[in-house]
Protein backbone atom coordinates (compact mmCIF):
# COMPACT_ATOMS: atom_id res chain seq x y z
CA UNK A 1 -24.64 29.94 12.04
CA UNK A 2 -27.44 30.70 14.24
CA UNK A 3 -25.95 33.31 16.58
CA UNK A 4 -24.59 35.39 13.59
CA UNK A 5 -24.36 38.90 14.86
CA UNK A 6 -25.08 38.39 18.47
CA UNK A 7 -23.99 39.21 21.63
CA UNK A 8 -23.95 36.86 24.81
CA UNK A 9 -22.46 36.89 28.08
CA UNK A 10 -20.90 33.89 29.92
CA UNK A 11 -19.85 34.51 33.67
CA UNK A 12 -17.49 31.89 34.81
CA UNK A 13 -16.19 31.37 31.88
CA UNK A 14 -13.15 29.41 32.43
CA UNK A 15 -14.87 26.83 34.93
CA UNK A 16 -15.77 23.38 33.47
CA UNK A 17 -19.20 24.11 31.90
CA UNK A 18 -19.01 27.56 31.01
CA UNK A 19 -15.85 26.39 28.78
CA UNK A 20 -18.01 24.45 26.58
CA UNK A 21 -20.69 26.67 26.42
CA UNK A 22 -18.07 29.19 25.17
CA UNK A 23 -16.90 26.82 22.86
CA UNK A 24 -20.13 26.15 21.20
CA UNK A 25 -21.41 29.93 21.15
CA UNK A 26 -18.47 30.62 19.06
CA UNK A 27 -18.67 28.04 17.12
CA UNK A 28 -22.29 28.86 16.22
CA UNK A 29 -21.08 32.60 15.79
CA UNK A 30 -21.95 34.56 18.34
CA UNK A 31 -19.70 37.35 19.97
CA UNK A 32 -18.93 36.00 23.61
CA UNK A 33 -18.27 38.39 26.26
CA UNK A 34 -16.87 36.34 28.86
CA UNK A 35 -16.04 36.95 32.58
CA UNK A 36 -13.31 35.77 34.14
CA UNK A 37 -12.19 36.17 38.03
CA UNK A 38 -8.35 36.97 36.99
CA UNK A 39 -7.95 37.33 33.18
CA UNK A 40 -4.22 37.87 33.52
CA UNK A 41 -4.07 34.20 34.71
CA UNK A 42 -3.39 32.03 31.93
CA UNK A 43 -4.38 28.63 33.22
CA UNK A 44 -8.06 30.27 33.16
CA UNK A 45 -7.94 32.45 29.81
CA UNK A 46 -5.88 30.43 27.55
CA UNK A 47 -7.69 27.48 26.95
CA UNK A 48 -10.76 29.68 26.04
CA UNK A 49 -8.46 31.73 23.78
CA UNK A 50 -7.21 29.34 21.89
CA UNK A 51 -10.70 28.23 20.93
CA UNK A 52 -11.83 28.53 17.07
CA UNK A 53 -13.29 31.85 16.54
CA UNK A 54 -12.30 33.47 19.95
CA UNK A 55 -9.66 35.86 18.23
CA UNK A 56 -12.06 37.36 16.02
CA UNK A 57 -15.75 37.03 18.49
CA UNK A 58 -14.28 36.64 22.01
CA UNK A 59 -13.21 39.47 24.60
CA UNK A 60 -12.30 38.51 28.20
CA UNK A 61 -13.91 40.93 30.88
CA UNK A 62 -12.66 40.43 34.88
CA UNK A 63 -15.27 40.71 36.89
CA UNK A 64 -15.88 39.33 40.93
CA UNK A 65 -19.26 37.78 42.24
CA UNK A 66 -19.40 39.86 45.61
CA UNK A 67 -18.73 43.02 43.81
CA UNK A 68 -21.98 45.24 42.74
CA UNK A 69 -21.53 46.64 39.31
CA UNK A 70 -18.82 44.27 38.15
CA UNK A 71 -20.82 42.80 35.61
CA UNK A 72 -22.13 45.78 33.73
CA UNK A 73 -19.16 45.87 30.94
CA UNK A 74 -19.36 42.87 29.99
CA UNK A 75 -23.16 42.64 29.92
CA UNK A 76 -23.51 46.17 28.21
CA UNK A 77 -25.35 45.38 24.58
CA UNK A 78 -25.83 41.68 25.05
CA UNK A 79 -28.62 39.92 23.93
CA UNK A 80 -28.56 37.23 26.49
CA UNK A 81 -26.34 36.10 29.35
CA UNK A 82 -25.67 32.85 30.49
CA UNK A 83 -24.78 32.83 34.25
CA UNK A 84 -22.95 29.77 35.13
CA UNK A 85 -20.63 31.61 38.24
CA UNK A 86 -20.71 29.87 41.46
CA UNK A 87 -18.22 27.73 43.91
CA UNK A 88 -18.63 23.83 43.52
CA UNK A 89 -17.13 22.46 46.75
CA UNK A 90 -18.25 20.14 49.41
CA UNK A 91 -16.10 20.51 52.08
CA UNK A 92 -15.78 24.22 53.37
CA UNK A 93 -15.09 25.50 56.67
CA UNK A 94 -17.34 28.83 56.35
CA UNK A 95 -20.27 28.12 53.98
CA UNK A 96 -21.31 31.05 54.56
CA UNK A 97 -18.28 33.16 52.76
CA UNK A 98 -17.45 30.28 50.58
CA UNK A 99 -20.58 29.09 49.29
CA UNK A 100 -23.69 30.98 50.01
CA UNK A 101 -22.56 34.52 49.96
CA UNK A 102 -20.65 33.82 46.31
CA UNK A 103 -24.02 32.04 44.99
CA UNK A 104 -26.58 34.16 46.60
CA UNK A 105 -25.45 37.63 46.13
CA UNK A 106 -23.19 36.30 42.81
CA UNK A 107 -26.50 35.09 40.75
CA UNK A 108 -28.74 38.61 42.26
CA UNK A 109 -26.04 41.06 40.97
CA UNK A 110 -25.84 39.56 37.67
CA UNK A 111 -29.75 39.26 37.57
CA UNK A 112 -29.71 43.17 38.50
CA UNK A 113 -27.19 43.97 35.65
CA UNK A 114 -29.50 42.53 33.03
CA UNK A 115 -32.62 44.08 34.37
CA UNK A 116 -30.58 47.69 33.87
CA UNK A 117 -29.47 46.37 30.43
CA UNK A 118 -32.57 46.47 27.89
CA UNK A 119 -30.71 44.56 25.07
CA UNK A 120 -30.64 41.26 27.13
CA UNK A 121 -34.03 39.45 26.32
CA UNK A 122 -32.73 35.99 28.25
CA UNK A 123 -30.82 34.73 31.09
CA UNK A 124 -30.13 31.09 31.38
CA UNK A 125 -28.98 30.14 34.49
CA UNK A 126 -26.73 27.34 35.66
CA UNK A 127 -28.79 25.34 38.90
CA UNK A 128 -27.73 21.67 40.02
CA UNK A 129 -29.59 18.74 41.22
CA UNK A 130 -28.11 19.36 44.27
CA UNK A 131 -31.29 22.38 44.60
CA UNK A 132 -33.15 19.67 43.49
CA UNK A 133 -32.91 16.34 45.35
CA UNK A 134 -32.23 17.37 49.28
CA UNK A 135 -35.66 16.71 51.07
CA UNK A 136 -38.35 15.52 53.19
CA UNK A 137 -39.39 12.84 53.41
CA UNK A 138 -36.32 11.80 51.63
CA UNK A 139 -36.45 10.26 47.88
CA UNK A 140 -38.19 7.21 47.41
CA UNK A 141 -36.58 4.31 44.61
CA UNK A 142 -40.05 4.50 42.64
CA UNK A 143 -39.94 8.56 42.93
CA UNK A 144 -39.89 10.35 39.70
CA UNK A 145 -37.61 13.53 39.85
CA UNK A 146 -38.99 16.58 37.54
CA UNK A 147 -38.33 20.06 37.44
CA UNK A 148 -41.16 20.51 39.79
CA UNK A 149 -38.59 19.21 42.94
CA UNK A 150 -36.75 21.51 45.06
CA UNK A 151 -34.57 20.77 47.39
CA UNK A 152 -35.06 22.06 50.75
CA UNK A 153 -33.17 24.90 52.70
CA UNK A 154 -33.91 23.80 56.15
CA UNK A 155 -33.09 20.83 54.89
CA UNK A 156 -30.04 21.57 53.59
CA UNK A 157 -28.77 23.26 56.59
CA UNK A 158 -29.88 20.40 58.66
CA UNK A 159 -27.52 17.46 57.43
CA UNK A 160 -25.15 20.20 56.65
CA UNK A 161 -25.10 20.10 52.63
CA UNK A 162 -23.50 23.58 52.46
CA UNK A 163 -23.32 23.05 48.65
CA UNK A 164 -26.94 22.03 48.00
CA UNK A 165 -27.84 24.19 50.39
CA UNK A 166 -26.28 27.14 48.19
CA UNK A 167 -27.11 26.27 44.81
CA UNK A 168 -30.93 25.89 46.79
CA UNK A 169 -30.84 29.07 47.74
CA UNK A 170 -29.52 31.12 44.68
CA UNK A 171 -31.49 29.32 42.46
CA UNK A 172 -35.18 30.57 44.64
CA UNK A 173 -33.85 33.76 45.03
CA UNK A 174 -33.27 33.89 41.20
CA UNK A 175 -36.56 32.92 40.33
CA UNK A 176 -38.13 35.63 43.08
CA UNK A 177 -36.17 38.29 40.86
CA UNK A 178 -37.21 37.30 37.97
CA UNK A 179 -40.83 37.20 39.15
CA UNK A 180 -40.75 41.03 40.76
CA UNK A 181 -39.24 42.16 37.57
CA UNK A 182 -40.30 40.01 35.37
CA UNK A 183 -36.94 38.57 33.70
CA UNK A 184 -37.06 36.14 30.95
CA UNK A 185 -34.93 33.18 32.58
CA UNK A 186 -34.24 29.42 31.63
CA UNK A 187 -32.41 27.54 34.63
CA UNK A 188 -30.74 23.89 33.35
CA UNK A 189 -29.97 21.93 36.28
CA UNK A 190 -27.14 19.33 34.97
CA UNK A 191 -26.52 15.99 37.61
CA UNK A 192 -22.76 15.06 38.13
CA UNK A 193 -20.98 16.35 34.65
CA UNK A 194 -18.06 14.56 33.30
CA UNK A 195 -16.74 14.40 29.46
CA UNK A 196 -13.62 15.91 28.21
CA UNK A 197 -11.68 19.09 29.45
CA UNK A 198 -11.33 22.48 27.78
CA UNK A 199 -9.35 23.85 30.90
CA UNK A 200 -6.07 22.52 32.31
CA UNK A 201 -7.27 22.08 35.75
CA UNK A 202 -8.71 19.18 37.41
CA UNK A 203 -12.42 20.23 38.18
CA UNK A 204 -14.86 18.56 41.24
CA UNK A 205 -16.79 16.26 39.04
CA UNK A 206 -14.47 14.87 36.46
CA UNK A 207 -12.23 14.20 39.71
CA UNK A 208 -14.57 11.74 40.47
CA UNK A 209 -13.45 9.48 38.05
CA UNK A 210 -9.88 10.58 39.35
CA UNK A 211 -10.87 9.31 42.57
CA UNK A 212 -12.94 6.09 41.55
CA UNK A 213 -9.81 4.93 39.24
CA UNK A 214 -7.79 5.64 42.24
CA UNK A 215 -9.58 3.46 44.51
CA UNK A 216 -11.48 6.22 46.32
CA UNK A 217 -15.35 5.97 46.78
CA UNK A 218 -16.13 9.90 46.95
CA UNK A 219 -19.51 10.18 48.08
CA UNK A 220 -19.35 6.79 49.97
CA UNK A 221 -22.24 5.73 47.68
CA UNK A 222 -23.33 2.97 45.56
CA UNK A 223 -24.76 4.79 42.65
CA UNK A 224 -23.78 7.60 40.43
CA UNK A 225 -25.46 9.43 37.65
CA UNK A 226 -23.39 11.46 35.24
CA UNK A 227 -24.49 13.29 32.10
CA UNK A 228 -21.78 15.17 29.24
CA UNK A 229 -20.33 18.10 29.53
CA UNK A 230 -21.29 18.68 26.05
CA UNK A 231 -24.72 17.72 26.72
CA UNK A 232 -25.42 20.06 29.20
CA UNK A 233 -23.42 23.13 27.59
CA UNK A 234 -25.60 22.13 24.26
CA UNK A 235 -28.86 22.32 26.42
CA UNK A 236 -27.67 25.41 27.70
CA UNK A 237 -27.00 26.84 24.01
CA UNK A 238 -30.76 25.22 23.02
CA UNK A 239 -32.62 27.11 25.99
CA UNK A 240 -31.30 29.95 24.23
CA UNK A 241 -31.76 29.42 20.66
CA UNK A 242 -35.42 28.15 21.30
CA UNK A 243 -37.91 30.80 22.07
CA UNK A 244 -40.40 28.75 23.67
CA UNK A 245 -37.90 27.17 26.48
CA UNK A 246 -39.10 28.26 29.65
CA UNK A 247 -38.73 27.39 33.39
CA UNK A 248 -36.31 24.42 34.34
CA UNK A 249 -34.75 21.61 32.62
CA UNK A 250 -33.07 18.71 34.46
CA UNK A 251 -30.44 17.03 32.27
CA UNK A 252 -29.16 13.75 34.21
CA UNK A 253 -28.08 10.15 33.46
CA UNK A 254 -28.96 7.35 34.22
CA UNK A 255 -28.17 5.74 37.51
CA UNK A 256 -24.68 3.35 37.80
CA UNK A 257 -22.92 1.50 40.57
CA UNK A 258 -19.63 2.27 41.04
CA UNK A 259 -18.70 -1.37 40.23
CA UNK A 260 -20.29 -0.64 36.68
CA UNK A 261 -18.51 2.59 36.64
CA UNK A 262 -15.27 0.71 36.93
CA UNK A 263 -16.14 -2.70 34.93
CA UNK A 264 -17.02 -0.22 31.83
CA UNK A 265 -13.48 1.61 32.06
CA UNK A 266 -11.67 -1.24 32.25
CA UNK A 267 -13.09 -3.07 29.33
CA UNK A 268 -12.25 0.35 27.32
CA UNK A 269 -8.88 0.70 29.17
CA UNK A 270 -7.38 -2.53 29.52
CA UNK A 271 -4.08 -1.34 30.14
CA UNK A 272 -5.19 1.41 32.82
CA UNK A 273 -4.47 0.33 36.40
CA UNK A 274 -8.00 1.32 38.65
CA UNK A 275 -7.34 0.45 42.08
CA UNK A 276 -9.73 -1.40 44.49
CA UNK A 277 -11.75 0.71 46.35
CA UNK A 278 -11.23 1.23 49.64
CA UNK A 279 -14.21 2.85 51.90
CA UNK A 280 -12.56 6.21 53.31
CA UNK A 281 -13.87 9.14 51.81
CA UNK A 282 -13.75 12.48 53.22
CA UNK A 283 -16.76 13.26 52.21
CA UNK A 284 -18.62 10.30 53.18
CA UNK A 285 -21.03 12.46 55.97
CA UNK A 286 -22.22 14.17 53.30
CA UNK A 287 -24.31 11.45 51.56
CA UNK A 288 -26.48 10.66 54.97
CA UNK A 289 -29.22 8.13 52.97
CA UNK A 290 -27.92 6.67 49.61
CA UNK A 291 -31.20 7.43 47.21
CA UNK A 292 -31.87 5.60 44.17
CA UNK A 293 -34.56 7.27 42.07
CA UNK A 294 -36.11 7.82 38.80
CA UNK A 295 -35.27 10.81 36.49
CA UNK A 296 -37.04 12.64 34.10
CA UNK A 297 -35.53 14.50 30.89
CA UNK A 298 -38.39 14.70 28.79
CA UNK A 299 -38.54 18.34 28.86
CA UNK A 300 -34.64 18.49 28.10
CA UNK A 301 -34.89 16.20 25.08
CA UNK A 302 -37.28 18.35 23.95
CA UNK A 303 -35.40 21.06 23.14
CA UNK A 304 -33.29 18.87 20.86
CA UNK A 305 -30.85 17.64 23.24
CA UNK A 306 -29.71 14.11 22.30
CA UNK A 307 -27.42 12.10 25.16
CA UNK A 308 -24.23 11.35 24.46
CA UNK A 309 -23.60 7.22 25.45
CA UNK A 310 -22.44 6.91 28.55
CA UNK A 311 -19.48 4.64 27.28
CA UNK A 312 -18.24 7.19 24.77
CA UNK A 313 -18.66 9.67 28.05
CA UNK A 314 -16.08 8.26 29.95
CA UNK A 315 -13.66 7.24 27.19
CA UNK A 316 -13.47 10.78 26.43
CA UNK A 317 -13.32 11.90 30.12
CA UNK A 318 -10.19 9.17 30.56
CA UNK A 319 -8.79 10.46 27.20
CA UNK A 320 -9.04 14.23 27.96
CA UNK A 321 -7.56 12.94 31.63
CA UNK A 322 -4.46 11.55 30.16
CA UNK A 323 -4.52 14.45 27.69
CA UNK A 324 -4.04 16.64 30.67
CA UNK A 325 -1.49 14.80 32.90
CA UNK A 326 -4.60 14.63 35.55
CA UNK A 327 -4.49 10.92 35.58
């Protein structure tokens, strides 16, 4: 039990991630104060309540992104707060309020509730390789992504990627914070994250495998890289638990073509009907180059985090799919 006796934070809680994260924190025995936008809605609270340990070391607090101060009950006495909070959509029609404003100002007033709060000693922030992959000159096949890439803003805006462009964003304004005030913060930028669901509701990325068994392509692209669920909520768990994890950690898969995608799922689904895909996706003007490129997780294996097989991945995605009457 290594969080015997503490007290974390988890914003978001009920999204995809976050779930897990709770999941494990309790399991490991911590308290978990976790935020919810509506906690009287139960398709967001009662998966996490039903978790082992929540009735005795998990409270629900409701608390909103754009509103200053909404954090600061459930933060009060924490030791550390994991901030995982932030809209995951690609196709908005005001960026702006859907995107930006939630990230931006959402990840600076939770950073500004633990710099009030002297018990938190960490903040581990959720990023994306979406603030990590978006440049110029675009990705090369023999470039080797590390947490020294950034994605840029101008960028961003340019081709449009409202999403990349917002996760950009809050993530440098996050580490300007914590450099003026000189916050102890870990950000783990997770890839395309699939694996089983806590949460009854269909989420962006494990609808990708919705949409691929369904015969959509949803990026338009040739490759994909997905990484677990559990993988990345354990590497967010690790960045806390081990004092000398600093900076960023990219946690990523490795590259497949959607035709691998497919032929793997089949061979562990015999029986499950995946459609031929057809070319149409709505989102195809989002991917403007397809990029094939090199990874690194060194740094995230470091701090003990082992990869779950990408086979077992999807079985368990499919499973929990099924499970859930998404598929």
């Amino acid at each position: 039990m290594n969080g015997g006796g503490k007290v974390v934070c988890v914003t978001g809680a009920s999204g995809y991630i976050a779930s897990w994260i709770v999941k494990l924190l309790l399991l490991r025995g911590y308290t978990v104060r976790a935020t919810v936008r509506n906690p009287s809605d139960p398709a967001k609270t009662e998966h996490l309540l039903a978790l082992d340990g929540a009735k005795e070391r998990l409270k629900l607090f409701k608390a909103d992104l754009l509103e200053e101060c909404s954090f600061e009950q459930a933060i009060e006495g924490c030791d550390a707060v994991f901030h995982t909070a932030s809209p995951v959509k690609y196709i908005v029609t005001d960026p702006q309020t859907e995107l930006i404003d939630p990230a931006v100002k959402g990840t600076l007033n939770v950073l500004n509730t633990c710099k009030k709060t002297s018990s938190v000693k960490r903040v581990i922030l959720t990023s994306s390789t979406a603030a990590v992959l978006v440049r110029k000159p675009p990705l090369e096949p023999n470039d080797v992504v590390d947490e020294t890439f950034f994605s840029d803003p101008s960028v961003c805006t340019e081709l449009k990627l409202w999403y990349p462009l917002s996760k950009t964003l809050a993530e440098n304004a996050a580490w300007q914070f914590s450099k003026d005030n000189g916050t102890d913060m870990v950000v783990i930028i997770p890839g395309f994250v699939i694996g089983p669901l806590l949460q009854p509701t269909l989420n962006f990325s494990a609808g990708f495998i919705v949409d691929m068994i369904n015969g959509k392509n949803p990026f338009n692209a040739t490759y994909y890289r997905f990484v677990d669920v559990r993988d990345v909520a354990l590497a967010h768990v690790k960045a806390l638990e081990t004092p000398s994890a600093n900076g960023r950690y990219i946690i990523d898969g490795p590259s497949m073509t959607i035709n691998d995608i497919k032929k793997t799922i089949r061979e562990l689904f015999p029986d499950l009907y995946i459609a031929e895909t057809n070319g149409e996706s709505e989102m195809k003007e989002i991917m403007t180059k397809e990029i094939i490129y090199k990874v690194s997780v060194e740094k995230v294996k470091n701090l003990g985090v082992e990869f779950t097989p990408l086979e077992s991945c999807f079985r368990d995605t499919i499973i929990s799919l099924k499970e859930n009457c998404l598929l």
